[in-house]
C-alpha atoms as a PDB file:
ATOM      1  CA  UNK A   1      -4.917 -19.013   0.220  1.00  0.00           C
ATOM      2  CA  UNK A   2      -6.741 -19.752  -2.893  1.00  0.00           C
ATOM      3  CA  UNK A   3      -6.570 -17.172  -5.901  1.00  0.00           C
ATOM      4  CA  UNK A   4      -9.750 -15.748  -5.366  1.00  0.00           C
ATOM      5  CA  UNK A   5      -9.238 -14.983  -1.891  1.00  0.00           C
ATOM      6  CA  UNK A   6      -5.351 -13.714  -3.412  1.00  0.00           C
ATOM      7  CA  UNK A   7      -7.558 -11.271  -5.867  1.00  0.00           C
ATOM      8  CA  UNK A   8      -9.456  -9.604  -3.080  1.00  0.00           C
ATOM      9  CA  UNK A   9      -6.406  -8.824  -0.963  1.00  0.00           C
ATOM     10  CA  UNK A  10      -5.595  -6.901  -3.872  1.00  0.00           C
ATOM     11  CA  UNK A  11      -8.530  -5.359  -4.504  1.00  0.00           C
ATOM     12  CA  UNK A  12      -8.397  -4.357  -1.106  1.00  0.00           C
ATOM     13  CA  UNK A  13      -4.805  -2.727  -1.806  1.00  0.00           C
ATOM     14  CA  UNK A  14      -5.512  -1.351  -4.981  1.00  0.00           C
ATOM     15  CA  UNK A  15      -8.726   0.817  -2.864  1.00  0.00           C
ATOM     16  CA  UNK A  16      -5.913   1.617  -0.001  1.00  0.00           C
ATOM     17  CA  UNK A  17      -3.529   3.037  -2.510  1.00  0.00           C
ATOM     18  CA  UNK A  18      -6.727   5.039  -3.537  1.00  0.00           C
ATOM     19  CA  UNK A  19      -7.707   6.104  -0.176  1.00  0.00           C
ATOM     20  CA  UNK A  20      -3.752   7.094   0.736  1.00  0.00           C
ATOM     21  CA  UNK A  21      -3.335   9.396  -2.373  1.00  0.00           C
ATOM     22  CA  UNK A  22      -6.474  11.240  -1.270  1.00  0.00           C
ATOM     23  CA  UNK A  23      -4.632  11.777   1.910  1.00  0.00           C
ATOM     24  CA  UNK A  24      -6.202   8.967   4.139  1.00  0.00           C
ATOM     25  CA  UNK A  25      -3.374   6.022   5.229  1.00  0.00           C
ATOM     26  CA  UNK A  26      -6.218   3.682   7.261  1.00  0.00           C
ATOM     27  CA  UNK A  27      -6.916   2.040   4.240  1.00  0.00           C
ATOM     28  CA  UNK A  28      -3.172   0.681   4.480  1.00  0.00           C
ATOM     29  CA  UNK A  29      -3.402   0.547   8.038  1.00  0.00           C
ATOM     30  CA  UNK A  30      -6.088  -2.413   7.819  1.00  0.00           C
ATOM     31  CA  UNK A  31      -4.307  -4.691   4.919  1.00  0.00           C
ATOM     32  CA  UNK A  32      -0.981  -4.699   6.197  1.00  0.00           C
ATOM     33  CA  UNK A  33      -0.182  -6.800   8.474  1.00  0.00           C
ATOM     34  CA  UNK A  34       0.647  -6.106  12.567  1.00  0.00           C
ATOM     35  CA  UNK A  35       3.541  -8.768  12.896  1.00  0.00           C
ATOM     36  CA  UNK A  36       6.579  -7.906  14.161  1.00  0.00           C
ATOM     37  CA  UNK A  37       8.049  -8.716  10.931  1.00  0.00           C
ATOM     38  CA  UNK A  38       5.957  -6.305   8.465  1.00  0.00           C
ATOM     39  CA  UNK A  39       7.954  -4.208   6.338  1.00  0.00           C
ATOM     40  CA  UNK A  40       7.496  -0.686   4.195  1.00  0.00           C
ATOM     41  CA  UNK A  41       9.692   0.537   1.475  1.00  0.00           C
ATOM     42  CA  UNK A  42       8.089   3.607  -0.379  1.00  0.00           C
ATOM     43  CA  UNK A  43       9.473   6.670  -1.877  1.00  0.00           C
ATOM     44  CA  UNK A  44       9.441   9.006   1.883  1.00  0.00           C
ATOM     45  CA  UNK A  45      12.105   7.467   3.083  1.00  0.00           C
ATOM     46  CA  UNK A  46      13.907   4.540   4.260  1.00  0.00           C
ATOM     47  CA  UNK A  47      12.340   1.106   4.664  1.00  0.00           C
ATOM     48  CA  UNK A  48      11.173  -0.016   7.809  1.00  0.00           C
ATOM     49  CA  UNK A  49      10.368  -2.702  10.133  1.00  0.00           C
ATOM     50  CA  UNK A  50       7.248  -3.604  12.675  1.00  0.00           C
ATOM     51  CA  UNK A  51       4.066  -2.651  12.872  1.00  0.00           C
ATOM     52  CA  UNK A  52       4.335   1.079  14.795  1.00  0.00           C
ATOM     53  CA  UNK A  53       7.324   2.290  11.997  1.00  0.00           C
ATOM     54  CA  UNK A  54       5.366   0.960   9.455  1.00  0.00           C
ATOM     55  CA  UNK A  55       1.801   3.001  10.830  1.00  0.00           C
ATOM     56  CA  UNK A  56       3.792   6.128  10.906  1.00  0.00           C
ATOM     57  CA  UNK A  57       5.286   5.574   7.351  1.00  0.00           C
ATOM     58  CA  UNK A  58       2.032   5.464   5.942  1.00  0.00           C
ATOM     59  CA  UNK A  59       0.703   8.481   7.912  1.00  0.00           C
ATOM     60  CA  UNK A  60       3.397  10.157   6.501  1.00  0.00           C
ATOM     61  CA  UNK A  61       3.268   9.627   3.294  1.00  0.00           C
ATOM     62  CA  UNK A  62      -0.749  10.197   3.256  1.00  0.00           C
ATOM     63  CA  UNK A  63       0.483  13.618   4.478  1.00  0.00           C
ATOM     64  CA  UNK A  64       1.711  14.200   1.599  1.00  0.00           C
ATOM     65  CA  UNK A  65      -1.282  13.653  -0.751  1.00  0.00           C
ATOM     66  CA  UNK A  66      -4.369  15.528  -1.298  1.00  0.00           C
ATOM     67  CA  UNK A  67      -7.446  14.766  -3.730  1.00  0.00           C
ATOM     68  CA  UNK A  68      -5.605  12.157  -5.486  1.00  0.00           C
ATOM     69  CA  UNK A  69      -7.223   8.558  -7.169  1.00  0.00           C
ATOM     70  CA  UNK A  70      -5.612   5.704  -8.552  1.00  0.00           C
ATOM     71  CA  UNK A  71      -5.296   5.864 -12.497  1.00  0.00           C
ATOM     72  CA  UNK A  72      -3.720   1.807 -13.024  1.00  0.00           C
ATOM     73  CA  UNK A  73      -1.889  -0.886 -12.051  1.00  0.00           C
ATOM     74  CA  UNK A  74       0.536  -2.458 -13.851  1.00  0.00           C
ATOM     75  CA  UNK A  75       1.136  -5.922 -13.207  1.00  0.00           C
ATOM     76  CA  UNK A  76       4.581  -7.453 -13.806  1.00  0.00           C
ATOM     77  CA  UNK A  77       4.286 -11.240 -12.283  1.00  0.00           C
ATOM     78  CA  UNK A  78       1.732 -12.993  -9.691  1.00  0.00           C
ATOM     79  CA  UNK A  79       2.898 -15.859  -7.897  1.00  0.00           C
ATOM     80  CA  UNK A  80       1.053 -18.201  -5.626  1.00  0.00           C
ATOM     81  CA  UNK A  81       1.865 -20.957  -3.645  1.00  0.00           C
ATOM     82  CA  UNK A  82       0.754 -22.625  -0.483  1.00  0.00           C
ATOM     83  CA  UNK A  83       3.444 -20.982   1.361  1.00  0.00           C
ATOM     84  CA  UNK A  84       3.601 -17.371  -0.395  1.00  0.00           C
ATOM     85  CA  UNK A  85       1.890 -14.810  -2.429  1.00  0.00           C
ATOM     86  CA  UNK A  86       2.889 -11.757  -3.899  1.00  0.00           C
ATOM     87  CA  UNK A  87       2.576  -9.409  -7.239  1.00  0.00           C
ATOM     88  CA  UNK A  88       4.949  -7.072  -8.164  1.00  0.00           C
ATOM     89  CA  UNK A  89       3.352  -4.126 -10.217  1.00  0.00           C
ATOM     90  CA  UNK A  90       3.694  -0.967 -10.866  1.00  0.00           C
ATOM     91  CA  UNK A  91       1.120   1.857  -9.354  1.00  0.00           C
ATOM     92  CA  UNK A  92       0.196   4.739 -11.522  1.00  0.00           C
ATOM     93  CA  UNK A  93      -1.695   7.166  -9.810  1.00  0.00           C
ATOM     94  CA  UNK A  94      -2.253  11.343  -9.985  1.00  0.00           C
ATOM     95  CA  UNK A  95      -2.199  13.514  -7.011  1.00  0.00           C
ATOM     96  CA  UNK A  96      -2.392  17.111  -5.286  1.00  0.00           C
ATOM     97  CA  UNK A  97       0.948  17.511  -3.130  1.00  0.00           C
ATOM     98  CA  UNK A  98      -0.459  19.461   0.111  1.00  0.00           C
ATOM     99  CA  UNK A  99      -0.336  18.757   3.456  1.00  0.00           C
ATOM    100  CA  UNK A 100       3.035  18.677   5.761  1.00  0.00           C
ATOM    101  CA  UNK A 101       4.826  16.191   3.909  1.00  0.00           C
END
């Protein structure tokens, strides 16, 4: 993965975090990733494993948002090698609770 390609994935997860916190979770649903071995942590509960927990997760937590949009990312550290790539950041964002939570 070059660092281009690296800055669109996140582009493409900075517009899913949008999408998810106006109550929509198929933005999530098409840059995660299906293995087996996918993972979710987030704030509705505990983390899970494989691709079906992790769909649910998100559908859940997009239940719980309404009219929301992104307001900034905070980046702590990039890293990229030819094995792995990751940021960790912090996600500001402002949002309605509605929904069924």
């Amino acid at each position: 993965m070059t660092a281009s390609d690296f800055d669109d994935a996140i582009e493409q997860y900075h517009q899913a975090l949008d999408d998810i916190v106006k109550g929509n979770p198929e933005g999530y649903k098409r840059v995660y990733s299906y293995r087996d071995d996918v993972t979710l942590a987030n704030p509705f509960g505990p983390p899970v494993r494989g691709w079906e927990h992790v769909a649910q997760t998100l559908e859940r937590a997009a239940s719980i948002y309404r009219d929301g949009k992104a307001t900034g990312f905070e980046r702590i550290v990039t890293c990229i090698t030819p094995e792995l790539a990751y940021i960790v950041e912090v996600e500001r964002c402002q949002s309605k609770v509605g929904g069924t939570g």
